[in-house]
Every structure is written in structure tokens, then in C-alpha cells.
PDB file of N, CA and C in Angstrom:
ATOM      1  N   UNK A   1       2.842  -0.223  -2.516  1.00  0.00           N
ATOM      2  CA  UNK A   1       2.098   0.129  -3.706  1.00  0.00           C
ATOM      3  C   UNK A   1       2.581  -0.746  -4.859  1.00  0.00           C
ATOM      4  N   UNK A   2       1.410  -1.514  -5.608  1.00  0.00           N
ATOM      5  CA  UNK A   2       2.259  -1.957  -6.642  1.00  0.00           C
ATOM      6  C   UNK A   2       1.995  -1.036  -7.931  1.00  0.00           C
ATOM      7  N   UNK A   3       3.001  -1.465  -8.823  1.00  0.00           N
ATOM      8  CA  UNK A   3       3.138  -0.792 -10.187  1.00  0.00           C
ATOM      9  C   UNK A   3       2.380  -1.878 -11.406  1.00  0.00           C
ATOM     10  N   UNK A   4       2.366  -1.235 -11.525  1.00  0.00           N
ATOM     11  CA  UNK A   4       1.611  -2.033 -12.897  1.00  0.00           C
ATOM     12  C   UNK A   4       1.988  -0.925 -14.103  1.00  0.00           C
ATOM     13  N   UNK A   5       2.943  -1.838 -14.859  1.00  0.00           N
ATOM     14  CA  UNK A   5       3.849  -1.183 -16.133  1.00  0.00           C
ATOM     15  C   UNK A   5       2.525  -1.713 -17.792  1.00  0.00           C
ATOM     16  N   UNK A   6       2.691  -0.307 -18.111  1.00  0.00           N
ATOM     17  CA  UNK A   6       2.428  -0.550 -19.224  1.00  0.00           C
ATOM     18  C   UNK A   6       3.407  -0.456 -20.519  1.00  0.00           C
ATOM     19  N   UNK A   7       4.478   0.033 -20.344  1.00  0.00           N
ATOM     20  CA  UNK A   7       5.648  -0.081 -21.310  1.00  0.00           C
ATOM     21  C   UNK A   7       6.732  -0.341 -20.716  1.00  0.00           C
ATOM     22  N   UNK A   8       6.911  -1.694 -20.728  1.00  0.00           N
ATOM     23  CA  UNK A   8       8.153  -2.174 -20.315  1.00  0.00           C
ATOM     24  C   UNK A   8       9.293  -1.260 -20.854  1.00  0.00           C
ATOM     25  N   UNK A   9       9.441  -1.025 -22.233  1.00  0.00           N
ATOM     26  CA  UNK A   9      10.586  -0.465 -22.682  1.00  0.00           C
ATOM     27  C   UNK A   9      11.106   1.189 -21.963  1.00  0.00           C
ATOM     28  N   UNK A  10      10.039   1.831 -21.670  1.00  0.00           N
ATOM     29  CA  UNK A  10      10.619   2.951 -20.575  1.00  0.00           C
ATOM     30  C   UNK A  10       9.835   3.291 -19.711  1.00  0.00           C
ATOM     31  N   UNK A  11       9.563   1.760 -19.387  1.00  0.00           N
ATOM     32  CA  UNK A  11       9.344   1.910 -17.373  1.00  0.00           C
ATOM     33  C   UNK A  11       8.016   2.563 -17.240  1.00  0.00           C
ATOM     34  N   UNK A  12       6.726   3.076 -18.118  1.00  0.00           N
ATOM     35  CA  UNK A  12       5.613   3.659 -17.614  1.00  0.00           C
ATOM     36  C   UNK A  12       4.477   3.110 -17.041  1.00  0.00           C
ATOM     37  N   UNK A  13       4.379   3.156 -15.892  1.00  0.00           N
ATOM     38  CA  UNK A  13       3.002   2.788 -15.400  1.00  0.00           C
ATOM     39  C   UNK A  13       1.849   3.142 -16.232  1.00  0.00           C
ATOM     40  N   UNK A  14       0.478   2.126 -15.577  1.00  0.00           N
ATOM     41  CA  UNK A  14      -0.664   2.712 -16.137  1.00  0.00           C
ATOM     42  C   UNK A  14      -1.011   3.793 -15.112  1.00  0.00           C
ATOM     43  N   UNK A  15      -0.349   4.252 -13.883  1.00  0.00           N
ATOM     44  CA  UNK A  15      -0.813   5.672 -13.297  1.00  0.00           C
ATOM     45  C   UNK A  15      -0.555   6.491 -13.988  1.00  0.00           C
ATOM     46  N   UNK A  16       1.001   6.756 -14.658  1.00  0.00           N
ATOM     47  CA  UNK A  16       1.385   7.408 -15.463  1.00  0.00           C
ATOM     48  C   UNK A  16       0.619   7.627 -16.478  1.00  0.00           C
ATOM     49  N   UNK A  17      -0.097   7.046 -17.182  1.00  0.00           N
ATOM     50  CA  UNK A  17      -0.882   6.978 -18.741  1.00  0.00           C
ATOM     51  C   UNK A  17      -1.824   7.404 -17.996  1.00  0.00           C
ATOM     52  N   UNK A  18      -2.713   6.967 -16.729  1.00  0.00           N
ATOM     53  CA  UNK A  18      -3.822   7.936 -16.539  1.00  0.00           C
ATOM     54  C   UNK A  18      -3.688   9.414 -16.260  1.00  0.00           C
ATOM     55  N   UNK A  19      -2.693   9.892 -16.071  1.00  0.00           N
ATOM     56  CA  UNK A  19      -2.229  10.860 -15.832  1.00  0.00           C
ATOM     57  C   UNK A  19      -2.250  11.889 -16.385  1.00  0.00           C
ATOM     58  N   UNK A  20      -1.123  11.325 -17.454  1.00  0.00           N
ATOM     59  CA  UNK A  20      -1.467  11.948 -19.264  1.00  0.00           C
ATOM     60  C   UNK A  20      -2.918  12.414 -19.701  1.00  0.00           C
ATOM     61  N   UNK A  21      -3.286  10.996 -19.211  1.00  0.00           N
ATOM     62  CA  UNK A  21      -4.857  11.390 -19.915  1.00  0.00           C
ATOM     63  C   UNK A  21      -5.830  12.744 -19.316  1.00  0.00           C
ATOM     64  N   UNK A  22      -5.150  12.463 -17.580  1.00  0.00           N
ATOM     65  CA  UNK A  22      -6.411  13.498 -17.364  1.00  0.00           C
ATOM     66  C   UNK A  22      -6.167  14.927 -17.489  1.00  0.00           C
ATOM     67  N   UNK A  23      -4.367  15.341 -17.973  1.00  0.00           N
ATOM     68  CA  UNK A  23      -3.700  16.460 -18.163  1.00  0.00           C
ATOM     69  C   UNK A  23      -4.478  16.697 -19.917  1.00  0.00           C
ATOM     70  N   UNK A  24      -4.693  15.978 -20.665  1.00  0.00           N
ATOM     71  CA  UNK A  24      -5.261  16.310 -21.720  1.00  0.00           C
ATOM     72  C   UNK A  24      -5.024  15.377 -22.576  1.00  0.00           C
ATOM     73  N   UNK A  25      -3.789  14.338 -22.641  1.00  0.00           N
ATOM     74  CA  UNK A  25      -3.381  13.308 -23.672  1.00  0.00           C
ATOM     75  C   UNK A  25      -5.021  12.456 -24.148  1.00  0.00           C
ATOM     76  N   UNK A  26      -5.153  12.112 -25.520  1.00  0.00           N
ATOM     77  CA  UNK A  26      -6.181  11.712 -25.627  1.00  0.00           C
ATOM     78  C   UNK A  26      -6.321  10.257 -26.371  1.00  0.00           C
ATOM     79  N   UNK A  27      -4.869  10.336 -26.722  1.00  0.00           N
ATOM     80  CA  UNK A  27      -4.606   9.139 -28.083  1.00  0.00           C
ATOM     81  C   UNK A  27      -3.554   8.855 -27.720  1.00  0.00           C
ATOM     82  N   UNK A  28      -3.200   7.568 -28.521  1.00  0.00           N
ATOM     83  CA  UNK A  28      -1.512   6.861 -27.921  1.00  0.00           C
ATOM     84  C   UNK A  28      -1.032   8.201 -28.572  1.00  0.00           C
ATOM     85  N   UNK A  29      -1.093   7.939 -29.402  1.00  0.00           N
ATOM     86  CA  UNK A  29       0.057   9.084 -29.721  1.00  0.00           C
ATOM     87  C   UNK A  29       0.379  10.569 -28.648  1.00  0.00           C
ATOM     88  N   UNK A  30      -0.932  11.175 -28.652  1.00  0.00           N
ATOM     89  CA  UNK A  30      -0.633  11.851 -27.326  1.00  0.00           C
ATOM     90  C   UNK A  30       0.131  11.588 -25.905  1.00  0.00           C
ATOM     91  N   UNK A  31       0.108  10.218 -25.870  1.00  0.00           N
ATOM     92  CA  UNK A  31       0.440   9.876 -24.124  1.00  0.00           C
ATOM     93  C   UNK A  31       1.568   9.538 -24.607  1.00  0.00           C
ATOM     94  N   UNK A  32       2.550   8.953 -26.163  1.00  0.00           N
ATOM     95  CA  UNK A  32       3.400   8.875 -26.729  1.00  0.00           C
ATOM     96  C   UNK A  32       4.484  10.472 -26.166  1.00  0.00           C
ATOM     97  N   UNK A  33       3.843  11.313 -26.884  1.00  0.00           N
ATOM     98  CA  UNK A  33       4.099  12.516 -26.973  1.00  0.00           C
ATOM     99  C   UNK A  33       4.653  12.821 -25.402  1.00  0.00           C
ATOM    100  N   UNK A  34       3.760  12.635 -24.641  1.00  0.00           N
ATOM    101  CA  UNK A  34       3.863  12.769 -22.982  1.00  0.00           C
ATOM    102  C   UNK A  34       4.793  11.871 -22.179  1.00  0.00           C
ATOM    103  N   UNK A  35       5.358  10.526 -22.527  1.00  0.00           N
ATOM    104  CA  UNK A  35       6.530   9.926 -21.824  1.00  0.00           C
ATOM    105  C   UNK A  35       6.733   9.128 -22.502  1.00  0.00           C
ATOM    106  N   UNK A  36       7.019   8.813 -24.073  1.00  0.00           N
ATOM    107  CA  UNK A  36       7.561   7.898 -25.018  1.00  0.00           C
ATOM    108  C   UNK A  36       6.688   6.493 -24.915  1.00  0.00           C
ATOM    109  N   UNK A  37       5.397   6.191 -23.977  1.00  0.00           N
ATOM    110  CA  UNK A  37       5.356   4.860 -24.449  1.00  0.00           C
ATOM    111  C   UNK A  37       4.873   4.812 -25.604  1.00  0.00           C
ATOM    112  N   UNK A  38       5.232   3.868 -26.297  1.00  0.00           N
ATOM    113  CA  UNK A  38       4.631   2.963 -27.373  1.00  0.00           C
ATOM    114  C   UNK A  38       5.522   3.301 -28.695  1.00  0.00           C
ATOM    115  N   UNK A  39       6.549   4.121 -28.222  1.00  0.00           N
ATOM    116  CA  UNK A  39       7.180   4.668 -29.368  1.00  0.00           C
ATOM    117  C   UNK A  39       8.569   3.644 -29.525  1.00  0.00           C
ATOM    118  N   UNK A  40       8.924   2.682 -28.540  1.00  0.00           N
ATOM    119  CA  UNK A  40       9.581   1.466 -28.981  1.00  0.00           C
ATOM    120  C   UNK A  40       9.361   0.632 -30.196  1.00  0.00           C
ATOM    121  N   UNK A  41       8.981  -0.471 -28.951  1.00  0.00           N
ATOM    122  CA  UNK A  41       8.549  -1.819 -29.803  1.00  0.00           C
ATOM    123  C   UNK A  41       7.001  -2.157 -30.105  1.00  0.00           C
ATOM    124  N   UNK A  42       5.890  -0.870 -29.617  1.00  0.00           N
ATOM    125  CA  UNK A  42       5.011  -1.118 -29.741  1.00  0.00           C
ATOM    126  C   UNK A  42       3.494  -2.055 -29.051  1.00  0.00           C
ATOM    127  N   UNK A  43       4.194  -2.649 -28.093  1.00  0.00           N
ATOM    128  CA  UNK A  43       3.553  -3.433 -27.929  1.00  0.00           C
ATOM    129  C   UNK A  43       2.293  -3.128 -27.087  1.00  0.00           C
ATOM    130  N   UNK A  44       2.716  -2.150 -26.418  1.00  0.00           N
ATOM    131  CA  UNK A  44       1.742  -1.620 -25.269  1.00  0.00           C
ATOM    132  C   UNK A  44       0.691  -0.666 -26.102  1.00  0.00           C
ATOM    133  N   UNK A  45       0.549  -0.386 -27.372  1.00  0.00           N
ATOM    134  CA  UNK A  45      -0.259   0.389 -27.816  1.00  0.00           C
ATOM    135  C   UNK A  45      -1.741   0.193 -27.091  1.00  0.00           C
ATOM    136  N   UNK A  46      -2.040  -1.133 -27.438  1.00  0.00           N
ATOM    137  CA  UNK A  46      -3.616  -1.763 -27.498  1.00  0.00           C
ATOM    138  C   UNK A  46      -3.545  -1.378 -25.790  1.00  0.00           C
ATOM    139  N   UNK A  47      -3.218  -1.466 -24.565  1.00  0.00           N
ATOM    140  CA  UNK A  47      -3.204  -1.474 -23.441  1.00  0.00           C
ATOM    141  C   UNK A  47      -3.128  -0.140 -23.557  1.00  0.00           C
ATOM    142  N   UNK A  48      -2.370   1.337 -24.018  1.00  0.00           N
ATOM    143  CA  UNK A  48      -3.207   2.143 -23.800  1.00  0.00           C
ATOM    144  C   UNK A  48      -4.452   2.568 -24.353  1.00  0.00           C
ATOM    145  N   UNK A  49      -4.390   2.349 -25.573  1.00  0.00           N
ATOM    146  CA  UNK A  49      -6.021   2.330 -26.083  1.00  0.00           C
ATOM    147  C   UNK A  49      -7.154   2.113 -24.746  1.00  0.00           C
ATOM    148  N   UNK A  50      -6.846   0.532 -24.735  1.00  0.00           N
ATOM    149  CA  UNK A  50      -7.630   0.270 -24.223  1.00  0.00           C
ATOM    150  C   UNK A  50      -8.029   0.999 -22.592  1.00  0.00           C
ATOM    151  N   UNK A  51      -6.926   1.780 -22.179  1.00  0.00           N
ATOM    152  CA  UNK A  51      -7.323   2.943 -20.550  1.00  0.00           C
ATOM    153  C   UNK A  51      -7.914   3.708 -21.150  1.00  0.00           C
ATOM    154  N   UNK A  52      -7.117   4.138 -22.273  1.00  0.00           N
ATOM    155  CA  UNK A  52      -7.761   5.332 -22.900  1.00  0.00           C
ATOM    156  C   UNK A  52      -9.728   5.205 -23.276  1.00  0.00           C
ATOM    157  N   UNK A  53      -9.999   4.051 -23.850  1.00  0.00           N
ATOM    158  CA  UNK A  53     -10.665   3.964 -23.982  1.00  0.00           C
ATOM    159  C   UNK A  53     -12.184   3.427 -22.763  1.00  0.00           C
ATOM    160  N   UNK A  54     -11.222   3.674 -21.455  1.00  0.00           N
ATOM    161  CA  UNK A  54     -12.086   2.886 -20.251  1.00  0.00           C
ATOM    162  C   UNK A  54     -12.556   4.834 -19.675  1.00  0.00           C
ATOM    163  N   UNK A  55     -12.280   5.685 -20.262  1.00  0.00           N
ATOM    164  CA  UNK A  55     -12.544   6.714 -20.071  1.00  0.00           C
ATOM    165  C   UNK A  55     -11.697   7.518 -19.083  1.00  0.00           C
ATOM    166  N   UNK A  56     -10.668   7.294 -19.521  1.00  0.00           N
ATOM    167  CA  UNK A  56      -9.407   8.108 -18.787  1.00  0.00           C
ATOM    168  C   UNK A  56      -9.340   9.884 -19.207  1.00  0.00           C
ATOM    169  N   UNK A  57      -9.933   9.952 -20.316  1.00  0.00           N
ATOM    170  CA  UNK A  57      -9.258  11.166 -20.805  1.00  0.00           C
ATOM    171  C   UNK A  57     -10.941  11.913 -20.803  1.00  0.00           C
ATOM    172  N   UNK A  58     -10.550  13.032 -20.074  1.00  0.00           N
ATOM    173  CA  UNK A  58     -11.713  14.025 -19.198  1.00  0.00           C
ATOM    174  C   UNK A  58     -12.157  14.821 -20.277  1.00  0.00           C
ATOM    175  N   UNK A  59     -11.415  15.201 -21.158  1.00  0.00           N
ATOM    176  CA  UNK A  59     -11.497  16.113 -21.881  1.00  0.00           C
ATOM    177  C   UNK A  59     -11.667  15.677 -23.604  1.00  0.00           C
ATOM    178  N   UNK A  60     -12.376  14.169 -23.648  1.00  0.00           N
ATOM    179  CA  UNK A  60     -12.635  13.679 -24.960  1.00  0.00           C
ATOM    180  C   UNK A  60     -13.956  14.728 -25.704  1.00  0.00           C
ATOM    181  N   UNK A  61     -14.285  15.686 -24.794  1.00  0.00           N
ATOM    182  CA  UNK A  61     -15.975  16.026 -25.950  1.00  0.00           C
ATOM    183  C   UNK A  61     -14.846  17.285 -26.369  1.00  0.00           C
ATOM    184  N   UNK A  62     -13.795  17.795 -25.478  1.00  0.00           N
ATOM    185  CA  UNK A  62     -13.034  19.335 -26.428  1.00  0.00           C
ATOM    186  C   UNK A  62     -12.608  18.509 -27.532  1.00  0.00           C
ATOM    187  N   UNK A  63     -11.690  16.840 -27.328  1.00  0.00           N
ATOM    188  CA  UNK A  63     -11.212  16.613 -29.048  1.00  0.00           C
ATOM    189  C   UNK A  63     -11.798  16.515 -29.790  1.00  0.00           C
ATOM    190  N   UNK A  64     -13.459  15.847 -29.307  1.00  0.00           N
ATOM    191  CA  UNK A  64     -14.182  15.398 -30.785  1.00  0.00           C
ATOM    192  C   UNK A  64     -14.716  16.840 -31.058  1.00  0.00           C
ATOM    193  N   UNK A  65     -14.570  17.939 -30.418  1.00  0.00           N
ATOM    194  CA  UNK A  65     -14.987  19.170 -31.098  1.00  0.00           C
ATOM    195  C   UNK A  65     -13.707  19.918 -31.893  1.00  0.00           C
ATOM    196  N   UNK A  66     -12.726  19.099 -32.098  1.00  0.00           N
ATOM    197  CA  UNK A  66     -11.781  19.591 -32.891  1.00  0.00           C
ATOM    198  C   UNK A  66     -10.663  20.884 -32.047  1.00  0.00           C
ATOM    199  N   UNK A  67     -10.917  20.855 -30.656  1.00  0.00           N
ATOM    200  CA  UNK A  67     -10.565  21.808 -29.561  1.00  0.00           C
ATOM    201  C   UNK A  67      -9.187  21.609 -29.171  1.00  0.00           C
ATOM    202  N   UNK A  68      -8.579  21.601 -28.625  1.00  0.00           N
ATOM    203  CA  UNK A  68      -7.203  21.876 -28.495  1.00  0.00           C
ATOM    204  C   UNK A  68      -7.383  21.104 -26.752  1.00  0.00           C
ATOM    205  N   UNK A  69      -6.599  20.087 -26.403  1.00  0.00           N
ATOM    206  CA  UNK A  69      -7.064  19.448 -25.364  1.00  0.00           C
ATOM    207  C   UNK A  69      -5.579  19.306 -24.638  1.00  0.00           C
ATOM    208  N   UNK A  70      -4.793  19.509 -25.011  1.00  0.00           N
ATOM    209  CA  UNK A  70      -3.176  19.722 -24.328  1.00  0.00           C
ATOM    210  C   UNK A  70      -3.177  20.656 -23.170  1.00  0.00           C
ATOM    211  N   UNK A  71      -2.735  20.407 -21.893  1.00  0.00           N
ATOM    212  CA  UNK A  71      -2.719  21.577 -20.941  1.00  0.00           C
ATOM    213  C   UNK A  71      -1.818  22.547 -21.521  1.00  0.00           C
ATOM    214  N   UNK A  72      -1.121  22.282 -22.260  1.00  0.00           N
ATOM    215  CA  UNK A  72       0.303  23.129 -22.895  1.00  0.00           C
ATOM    216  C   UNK A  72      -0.564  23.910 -23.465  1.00  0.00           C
ATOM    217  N   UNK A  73      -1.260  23.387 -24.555  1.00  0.00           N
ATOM    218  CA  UNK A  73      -1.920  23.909 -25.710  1.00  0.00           C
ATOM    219  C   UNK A  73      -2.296  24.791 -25.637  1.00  0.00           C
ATOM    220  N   UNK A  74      -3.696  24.573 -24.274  1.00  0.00           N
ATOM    221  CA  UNK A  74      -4.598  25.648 -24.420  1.00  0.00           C
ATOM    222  C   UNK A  74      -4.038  26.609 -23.273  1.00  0.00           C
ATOM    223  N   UNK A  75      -2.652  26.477 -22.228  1.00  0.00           N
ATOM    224  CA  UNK A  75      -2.492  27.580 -21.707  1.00  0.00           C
ATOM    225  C   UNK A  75      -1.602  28.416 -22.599  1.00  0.00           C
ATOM    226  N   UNK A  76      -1.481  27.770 -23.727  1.00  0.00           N
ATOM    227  CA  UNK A  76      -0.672  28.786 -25.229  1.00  0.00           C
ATOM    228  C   UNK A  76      -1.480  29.677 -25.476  1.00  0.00           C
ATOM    229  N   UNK A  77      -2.840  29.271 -25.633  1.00  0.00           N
ATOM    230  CA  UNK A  77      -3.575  30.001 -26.257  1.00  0.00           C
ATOM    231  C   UNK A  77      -4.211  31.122 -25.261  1.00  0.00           C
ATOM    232  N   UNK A  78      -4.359  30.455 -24.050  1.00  0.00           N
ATOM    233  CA  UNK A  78      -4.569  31.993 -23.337  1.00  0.00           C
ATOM    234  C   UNK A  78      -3.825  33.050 -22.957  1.00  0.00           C
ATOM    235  N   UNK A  79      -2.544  32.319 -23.336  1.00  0.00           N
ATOM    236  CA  UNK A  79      -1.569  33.627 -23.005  1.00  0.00           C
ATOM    237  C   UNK A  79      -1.782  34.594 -24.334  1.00  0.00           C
ATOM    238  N   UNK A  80      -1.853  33.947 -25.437  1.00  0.00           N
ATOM    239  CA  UNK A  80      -1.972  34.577 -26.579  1.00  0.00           C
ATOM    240  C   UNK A  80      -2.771  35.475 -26.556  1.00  0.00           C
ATOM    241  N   UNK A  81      -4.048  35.049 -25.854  1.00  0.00           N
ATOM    242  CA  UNK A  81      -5.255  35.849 -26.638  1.00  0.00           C
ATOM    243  C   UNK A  81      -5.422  37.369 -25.240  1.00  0.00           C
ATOM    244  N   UNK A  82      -4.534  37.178 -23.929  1.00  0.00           N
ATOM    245  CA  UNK A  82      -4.216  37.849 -23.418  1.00  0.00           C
ATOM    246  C   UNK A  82      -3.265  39.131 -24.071  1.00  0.00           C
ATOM    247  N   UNK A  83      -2.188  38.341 -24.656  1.00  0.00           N
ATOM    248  CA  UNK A  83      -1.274  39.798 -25.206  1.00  0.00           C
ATOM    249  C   UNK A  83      -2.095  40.717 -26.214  1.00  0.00           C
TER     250      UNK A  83
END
């Protein structure tokens, strides 16, 4: 299998970043949030954009509805609205 790194600085594949994405990450910063890339030197930003933007992330119509798109997030919220 080969790897194909999108942040050299801590080792993340682009499987990894699709990953993120399809768990809910939607923005660098999100997939940031999810295994530090881009939070180095930066460089890999535009390379995730750009997965991000090849339609990695399943759940882009909950963000542009202002929805809560984190698997964390929204199993917060159902526990919540359970108690």
C-alpha cells in the first residue's frame, strides 16, 4: 500500500484527512482539530482544502445549515436531549 502524506510535519496521510472528513471534519481547521495537520508549518493547508474540496466531507449541506457536523458534537447533543 502506498502512503501518500499530506503533512509531512506529523506524518498524516491523505486517507487520514479523508477520514476526518467523512467522520464530520469539514475545514482545515476541523481536520486540524482531528490530527494536527496544518497546525505546523502550514504548508499542507491548500492540499487539504483542496480533498476537502474534491468532496470528501459527507456532511457539507448540515455545515452550510449552520448544524453541528462533529461525530463528537452531535452524539453530545443526543445524549443531552435524551437526559
Amino acid at each position: 500500500m502506498t502512503r501518500v502524506y499530506v503533512c509531512s510535519c506529523f506524518g498524516v496521510t491523505e486517507q487520514q484527512v479523508k477520514k476526518h472528513a467523512a467522520d464530520g471534519a469539514c475545514t482545515p481547521r476541523q481536520i486540524a482539530s482531528a490530527c494536527k495537520a496544518g497546525t505546523d508549518c502550514g504548508s499542507c493547508v491548500r492540499r487539504i482544502q483542496a480533498i476537502l474540496g474534491r468532496g470528501a466531507c459527507p456532511r457539507r449541506e448540515l455545515a452550510d445549515q449552520g448544524m453541528p457536523v462533529l461525530a463528537e458534537v452531535a452524539e453530545a447533543e443526543v445524549l443531552e436531549e435524551a437526559a
